[in-house]
Structures are given as structure tokens and as C-alpha cells.
N, C-alpha and C. Protein backbone atom coordinates (compact mmCIF):
# COMPACT_ATOMS: atom_id res chain seq x y z
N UNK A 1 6.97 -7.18 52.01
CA UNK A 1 7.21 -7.29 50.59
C UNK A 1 6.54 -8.57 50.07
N UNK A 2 5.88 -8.65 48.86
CA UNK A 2 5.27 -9.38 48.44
C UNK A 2 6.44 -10.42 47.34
N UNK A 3 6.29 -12.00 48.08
CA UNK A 3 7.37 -12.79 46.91
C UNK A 3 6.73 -13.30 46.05
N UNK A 4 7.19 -13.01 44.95
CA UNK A 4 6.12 -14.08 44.00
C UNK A 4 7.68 -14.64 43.17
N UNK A 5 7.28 -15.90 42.30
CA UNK A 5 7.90 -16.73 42.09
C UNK A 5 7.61 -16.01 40.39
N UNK A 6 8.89 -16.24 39.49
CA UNK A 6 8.87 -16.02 38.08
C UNK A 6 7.88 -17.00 37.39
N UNK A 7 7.47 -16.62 36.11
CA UNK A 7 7.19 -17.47 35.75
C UNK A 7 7.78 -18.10 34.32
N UNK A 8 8.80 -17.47 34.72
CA UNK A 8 9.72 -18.01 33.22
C UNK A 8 10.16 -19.61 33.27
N UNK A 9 10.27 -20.40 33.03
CA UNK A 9 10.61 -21.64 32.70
C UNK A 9 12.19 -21.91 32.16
N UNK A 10 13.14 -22.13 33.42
CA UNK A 10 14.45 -22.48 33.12
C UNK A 10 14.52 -23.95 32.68
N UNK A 11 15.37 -24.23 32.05
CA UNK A 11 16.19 -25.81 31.97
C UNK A 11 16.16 -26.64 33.15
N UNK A 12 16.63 -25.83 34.07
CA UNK A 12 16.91 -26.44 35.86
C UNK A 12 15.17 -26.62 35.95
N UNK A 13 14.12 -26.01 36.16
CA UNK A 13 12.92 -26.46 36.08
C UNK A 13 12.40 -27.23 35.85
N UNK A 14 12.51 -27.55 34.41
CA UNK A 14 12.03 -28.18 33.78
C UNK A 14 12.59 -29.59 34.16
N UNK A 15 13.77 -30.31 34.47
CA UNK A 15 14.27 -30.95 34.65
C UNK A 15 14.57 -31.45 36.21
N UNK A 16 14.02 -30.51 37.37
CA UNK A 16 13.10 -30.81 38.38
C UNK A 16 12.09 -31.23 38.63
N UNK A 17 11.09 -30.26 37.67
CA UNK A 17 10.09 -30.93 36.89
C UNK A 17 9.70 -32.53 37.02
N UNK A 18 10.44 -32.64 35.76
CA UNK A 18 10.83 -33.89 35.21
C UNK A 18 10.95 -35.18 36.36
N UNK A 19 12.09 -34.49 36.90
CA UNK A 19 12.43 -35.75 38.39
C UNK A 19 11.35 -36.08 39.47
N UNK A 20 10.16 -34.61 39.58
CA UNK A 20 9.37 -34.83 40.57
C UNK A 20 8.45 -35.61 39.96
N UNK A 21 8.12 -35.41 38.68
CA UNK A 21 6.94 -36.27 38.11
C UNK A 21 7.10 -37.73 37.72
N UNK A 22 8.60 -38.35 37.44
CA UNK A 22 9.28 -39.00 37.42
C UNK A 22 8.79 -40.49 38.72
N UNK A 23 9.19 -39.65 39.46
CA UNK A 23 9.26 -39.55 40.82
C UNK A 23 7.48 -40.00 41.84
N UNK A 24 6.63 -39.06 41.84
CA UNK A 24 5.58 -39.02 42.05
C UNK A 24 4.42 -38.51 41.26
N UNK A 25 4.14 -38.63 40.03
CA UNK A 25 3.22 -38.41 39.09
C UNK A 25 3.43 -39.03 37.83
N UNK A 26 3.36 -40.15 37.35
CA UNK A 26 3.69 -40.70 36.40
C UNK A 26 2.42 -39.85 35.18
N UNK A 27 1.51 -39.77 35.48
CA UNK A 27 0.50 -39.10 34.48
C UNK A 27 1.29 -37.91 33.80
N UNK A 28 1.49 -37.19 34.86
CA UNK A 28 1.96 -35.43 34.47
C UNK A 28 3.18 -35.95 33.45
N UNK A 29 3.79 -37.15 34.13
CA UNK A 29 5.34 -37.32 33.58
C UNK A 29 5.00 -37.96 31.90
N UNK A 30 3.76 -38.88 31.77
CA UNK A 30 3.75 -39.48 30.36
C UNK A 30 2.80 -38.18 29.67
N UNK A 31 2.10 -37.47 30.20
CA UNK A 31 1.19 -36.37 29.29
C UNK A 31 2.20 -35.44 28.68
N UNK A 32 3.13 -35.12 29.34
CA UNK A 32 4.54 -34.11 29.07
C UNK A 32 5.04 -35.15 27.85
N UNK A 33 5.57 -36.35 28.33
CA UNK A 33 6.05 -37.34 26.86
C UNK A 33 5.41 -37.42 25.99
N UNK A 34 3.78 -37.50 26.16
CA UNK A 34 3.26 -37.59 24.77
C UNK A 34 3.20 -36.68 23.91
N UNK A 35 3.03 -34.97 24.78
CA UNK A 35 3.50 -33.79 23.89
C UNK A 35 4.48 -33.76 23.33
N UNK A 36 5.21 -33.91 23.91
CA UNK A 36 6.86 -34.09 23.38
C UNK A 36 7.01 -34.72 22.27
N UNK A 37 6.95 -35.81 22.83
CA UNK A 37 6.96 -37.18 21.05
C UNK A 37 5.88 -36.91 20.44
N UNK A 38 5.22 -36.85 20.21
CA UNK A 38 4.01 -36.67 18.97
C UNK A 38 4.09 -35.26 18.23
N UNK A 39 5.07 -34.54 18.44
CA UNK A 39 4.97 -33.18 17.56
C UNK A 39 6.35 -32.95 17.94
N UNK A 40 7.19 -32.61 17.04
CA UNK A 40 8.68 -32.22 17.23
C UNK A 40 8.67 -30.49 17.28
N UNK A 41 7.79 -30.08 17.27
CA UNK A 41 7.44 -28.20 17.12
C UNK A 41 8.15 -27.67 18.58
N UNK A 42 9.33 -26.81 18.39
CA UNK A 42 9.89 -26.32 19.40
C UNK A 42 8.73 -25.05 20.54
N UNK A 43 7.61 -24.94 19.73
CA UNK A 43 6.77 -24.40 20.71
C UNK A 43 5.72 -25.54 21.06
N UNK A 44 5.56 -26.70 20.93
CA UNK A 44 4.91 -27.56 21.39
C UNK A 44 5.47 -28.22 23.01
N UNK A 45 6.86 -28.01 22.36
CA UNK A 45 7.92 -28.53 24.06
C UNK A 45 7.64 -27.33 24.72
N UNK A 46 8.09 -26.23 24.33
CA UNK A 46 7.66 -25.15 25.57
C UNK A 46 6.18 -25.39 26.12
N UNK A 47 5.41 -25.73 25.24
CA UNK A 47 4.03 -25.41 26.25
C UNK A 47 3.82 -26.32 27.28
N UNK A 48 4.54 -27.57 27.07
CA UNK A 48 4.60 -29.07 27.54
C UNK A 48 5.26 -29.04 28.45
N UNK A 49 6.38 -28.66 28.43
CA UNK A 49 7.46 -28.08 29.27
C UNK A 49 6.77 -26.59 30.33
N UNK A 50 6.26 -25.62 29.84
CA UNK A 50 5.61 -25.18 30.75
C UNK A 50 4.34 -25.38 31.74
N UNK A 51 3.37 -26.55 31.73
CA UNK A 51 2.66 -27.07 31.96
C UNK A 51 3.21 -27.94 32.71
N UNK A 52 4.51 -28.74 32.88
CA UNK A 52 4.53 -29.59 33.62
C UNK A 52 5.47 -28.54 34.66
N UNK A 53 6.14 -27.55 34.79
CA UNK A 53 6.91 -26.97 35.32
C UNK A 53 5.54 -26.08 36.15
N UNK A 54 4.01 -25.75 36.01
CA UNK A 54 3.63 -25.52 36.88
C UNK A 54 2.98 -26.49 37.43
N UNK A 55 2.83 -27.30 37.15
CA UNK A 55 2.03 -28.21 38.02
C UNK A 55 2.83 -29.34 38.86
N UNK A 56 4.21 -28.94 38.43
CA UNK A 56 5.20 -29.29 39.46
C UNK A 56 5.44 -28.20 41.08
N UNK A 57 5.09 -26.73 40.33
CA UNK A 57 5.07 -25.63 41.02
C UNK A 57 4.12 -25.75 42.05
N UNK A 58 3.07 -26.09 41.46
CA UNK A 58 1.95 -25.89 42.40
C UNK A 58 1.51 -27.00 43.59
N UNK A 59 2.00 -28.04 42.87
CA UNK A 59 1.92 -29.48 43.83
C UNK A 59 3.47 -29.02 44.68
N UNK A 60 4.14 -28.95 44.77
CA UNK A 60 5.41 -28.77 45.56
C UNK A 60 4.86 -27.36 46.74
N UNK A 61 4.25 -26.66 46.43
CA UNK A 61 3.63 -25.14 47.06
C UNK A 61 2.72 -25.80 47.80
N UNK A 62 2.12 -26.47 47.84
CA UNK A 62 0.82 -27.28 48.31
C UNK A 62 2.14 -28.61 49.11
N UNK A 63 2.79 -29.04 49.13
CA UNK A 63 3.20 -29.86 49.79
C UNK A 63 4.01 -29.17 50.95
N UNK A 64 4.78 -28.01 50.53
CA UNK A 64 5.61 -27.02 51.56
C UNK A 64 4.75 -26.55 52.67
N UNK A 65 3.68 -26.10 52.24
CA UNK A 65 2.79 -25.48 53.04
C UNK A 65 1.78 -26.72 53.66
N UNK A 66 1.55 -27.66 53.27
CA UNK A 66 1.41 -28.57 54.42
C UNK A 66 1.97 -28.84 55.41
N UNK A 67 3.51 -29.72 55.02
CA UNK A 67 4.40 -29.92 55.99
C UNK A 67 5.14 -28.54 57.45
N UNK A 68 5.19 -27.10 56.76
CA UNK A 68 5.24 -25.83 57.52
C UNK A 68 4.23 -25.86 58.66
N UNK A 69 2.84 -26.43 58.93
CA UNK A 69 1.54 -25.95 59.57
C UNK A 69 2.58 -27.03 60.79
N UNK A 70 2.36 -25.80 62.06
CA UNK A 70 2.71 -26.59 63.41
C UNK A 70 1.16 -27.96 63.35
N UNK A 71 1.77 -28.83 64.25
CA UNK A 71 0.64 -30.21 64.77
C UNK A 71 0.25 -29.27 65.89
């Protein structure tokens, strides 16, 4: 069976998100803030919010699958 991951964008995401970029990406974490603050448009946060929720996705997928490979 083939898993694929949603691509809907929860709260909990976003706010994982948030902690990983927080955390280890300060760029991803201030490019997300500057969308944010510079336009109060509730579809401006979603896109901002979805953008950092994949590139949280994809760097975390890329880190799993490193650490998984036997030495």
C-alpha cells in the first residue's frame, strides 16, 4: 500500500512547524513572520502557514530517512 502524507495543514502543524523552524531554521521561521506581519489577509497566513508546514515536511522526511540508512 502506498502512504502518502495529507496535505491539508492542521493547527498542530503549523505549530510544529513553527517549533522546528524556531528551533533549526531561523530564515523559514522570519520569512513565515514577515508574511504574517506585513499583510493581516487570512489567506496570506494560510499560504505562509502552508509553505512553512512543507518545508518543515520535507526537511524532517530528509532527516528521517537519513538517520533510518543502516552504517
Amino acid at each position: 500500500m502506498d502512504e502518502r502524507r495529507s496535505t491539508r495543514v492542521t493547527r498542530a502543524d503549523v505549530r510544529a512547524a513553527l517549533m522546528w523552524a524556531l528551533e533549526r531554521d531561523r530564515e523559514a521561521l522570519l520569512a513565515h513572520r514577515d508574511a504574517v506581519h506585513s499583510n493581516k489577509s487570512d489567506l496570506t497566513r494560510r499560504r505562509a502557514d502552508k509553505a512553512l508546514v512543507e518545508q518543515w515536511r520535507a526537511r524532517t522526511a530528509d532527516t528521517e530517512q537519513d538517520t533510518s540508512r543502516p552504517e
